[in-house]
C-alpha atoms as a PDB file:
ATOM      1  CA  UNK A   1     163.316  50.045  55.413  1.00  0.00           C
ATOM      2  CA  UNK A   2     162.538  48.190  58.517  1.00  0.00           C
ATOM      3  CA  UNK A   3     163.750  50.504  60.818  1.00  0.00           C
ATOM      4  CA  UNK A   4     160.813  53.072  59.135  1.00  0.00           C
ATOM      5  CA  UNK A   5     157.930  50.773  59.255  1.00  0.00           C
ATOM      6  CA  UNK A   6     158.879  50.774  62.985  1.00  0.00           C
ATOM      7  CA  UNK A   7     157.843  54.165  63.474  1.00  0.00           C
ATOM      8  CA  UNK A   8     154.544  54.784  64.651  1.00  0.00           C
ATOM      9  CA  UNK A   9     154.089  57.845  62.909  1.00  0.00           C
ATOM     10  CA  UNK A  10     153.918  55.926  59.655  1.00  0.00           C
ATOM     11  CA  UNK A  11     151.012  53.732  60.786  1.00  0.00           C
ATOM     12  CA  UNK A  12     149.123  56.733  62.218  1.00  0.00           C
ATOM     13  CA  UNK A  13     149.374  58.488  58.409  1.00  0.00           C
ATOM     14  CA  UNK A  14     148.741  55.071  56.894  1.00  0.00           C
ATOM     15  CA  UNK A  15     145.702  54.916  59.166  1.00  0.00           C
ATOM     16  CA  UNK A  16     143.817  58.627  58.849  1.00  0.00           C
ATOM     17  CA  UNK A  17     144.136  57.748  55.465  1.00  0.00           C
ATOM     18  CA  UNK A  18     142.470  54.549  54.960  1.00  0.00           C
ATOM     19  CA  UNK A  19     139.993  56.009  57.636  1.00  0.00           C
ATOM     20  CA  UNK A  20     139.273  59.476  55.199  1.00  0.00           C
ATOM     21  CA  UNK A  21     139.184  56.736  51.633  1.00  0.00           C
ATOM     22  CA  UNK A  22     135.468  56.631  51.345  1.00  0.00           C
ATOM     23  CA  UNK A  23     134.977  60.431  52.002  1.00  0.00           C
ATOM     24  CA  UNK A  24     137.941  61.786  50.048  1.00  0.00           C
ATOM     25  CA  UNK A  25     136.309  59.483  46.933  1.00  0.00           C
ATOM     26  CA  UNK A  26     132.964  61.406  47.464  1.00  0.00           C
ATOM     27  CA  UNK A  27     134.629  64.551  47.297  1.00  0.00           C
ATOM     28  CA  UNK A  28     136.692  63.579  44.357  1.00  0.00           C
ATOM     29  CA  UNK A  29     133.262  62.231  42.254  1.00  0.00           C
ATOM     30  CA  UNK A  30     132.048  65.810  43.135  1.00  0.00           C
ATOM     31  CA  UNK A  31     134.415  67.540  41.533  1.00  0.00           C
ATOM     32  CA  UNK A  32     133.585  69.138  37.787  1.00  0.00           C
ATOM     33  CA  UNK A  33     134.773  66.946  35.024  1.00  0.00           C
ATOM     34  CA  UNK A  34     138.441  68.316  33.473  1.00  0.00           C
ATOM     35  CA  UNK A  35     136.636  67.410  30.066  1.00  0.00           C
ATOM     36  CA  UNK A  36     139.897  68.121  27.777  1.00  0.00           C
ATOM     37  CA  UNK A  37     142.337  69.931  29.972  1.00  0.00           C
ATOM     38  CA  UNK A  38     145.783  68.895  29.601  1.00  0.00           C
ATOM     39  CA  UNK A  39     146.553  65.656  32.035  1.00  0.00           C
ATOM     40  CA  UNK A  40     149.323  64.004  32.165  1.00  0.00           C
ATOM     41  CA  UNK A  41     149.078  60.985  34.462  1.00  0.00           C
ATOM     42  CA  UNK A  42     152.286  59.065  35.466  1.00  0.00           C
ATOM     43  CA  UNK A  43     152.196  55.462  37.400  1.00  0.00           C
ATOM     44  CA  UNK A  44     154.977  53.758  38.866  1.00  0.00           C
ATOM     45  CA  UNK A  45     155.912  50.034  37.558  1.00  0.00           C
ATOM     46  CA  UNK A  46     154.060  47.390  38.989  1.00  0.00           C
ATOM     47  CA  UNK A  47     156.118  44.588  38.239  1.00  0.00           C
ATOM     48  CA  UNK A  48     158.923  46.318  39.814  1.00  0.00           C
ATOM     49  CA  UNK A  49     157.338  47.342  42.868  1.00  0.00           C
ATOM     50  CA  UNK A  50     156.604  43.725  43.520  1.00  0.00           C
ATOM     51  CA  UNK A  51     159.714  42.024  42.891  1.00  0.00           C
ATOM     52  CA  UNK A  52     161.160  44.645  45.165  1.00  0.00           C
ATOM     53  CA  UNK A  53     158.155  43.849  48.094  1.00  0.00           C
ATOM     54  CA  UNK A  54     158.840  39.939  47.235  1.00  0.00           C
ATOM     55  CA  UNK A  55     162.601  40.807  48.316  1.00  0.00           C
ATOM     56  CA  UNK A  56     161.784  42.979  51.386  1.00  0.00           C
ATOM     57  CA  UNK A  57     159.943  39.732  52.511  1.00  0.00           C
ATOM     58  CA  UNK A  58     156.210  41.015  51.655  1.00  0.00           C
ATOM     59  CA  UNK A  59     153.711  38.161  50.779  1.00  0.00           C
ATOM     60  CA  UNK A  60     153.647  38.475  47.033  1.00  0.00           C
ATOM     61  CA  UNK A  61     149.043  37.351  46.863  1.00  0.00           C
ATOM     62  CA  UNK A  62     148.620  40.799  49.147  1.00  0.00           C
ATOM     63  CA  UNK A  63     151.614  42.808  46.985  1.00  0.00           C
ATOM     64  CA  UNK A  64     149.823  41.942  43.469  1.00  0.00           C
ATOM     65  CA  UNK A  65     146.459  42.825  45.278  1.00  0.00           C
ATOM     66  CA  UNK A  66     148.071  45.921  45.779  1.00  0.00           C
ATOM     67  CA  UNK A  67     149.578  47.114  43.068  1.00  0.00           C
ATOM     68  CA  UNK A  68     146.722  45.745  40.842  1.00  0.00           C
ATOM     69  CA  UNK A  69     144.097  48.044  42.513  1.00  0.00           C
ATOM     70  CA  UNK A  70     146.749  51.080  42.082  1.00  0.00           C
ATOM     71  CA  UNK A  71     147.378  50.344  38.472  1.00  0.00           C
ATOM     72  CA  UNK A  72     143.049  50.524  37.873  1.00  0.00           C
ATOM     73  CA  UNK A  73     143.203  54.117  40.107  1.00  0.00           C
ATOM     74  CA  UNK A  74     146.391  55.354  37.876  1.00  0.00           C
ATOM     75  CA  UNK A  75     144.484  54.377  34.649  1.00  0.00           C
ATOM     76  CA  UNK A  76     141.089  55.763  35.895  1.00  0.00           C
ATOM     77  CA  UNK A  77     142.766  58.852  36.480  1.00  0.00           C
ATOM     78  CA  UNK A  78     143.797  59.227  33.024  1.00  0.00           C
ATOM     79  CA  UNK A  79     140.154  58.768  32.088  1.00  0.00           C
ATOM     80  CA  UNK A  80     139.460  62.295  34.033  1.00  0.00           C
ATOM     81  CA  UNK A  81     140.085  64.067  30.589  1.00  0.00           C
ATOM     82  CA  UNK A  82     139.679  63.674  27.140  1.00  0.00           C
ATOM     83  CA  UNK A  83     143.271  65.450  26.730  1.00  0.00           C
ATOM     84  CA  UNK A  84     145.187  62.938  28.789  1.00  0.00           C
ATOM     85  CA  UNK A  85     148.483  60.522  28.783  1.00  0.00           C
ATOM     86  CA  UNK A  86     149.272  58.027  30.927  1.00  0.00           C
ATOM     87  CA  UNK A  87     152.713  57.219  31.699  1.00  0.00           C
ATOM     88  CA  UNK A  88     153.703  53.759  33.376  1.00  0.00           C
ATOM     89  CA  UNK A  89     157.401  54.552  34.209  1.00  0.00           C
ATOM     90  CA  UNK A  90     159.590  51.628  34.145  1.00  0.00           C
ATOM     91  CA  UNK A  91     161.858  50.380  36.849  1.00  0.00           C
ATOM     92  CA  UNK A  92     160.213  53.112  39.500  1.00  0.00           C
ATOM     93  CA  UNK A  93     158.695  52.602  42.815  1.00  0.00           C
ATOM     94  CA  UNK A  94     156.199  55.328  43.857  1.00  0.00           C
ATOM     95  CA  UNK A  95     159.123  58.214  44.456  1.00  0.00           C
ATOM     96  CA  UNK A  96     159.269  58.091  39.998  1.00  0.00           C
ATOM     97  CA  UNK A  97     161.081  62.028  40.042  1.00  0.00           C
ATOM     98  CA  UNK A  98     163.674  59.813  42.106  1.00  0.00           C
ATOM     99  CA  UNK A  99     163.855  57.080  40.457  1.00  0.00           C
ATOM    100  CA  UNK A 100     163.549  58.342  37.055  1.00  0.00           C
ATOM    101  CA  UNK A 101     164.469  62.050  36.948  1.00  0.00           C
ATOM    102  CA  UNK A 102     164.835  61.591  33.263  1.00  0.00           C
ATOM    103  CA  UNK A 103     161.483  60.734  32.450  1.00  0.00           C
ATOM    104  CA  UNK A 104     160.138  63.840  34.803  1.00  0.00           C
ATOM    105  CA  UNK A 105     162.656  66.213  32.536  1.00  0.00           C
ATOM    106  CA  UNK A 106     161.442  64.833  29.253  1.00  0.00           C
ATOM    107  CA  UNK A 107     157.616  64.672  30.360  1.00  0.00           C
ATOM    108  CA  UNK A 108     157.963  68.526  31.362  1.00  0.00           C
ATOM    109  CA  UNK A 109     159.405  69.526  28.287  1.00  0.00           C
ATOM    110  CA  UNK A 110     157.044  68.133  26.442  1.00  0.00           C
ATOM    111  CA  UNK A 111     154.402  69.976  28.127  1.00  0.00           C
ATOM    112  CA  UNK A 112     156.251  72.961  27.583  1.00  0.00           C
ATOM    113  CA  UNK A 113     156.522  72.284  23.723  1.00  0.00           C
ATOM    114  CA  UNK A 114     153.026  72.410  24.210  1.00  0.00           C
ATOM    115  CA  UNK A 115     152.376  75.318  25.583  1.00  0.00           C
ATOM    116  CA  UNK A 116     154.627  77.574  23.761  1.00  0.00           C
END
């Protein structure tokens, strides 16, 4: 882990993003409402993704900061349609179809089921 957050490629990406926030959020409240379209939101699990900051030697104030504002964007995503499910999936970091394949399998069956 430390030997990528010495890259500077990382901070340049982590950078033109923070730099395009406000505009991309424009953009976003632009867009047409999904009004009942099937969503299916999934987040990753907060408490996990501290502990494991806490352990990689991140201040644990700026990781709850962190993870706090992500949780509100994950559940305000879910708000984008009437037809929607949020998922918060347990013991994952933000790589979930890693870290719980099992949970991506049985999410897109289920939307199959639905759809058939």
């Amino acid at each position: 882990m430390i030997e990528f957050q010495q890259k500077p490629n990382l901070y340049k990406a982590m950078k033109s993003e923070t730099d395009n926030w406000k505009k991309d959020a424009k953009a976003i409240k632009k867009l047409n409402p999904l009004s009942d379209v099937m969503v299916i939101v999934m987040g990753r699990d907060k408490k996990h993704i501290i502990q494991k900051g806490i352990e990689e030697g991140f201040p644990e104030t700026e990781l709850m900061l962190l993870e706090s504002t992500w949780e509100q964007l994950i559940q305000e995503q879910a708000l984008l349609s009437k037809n929607s499910k949020l998922i918060f999936a347990k013991n994952s970091s933000h790589s979930i179809h890693l870290d719980r394949p099992e949970l991506i399998v049985k999410v897109v069956k289920e939307i199959t089921n639905i759809l058939s």
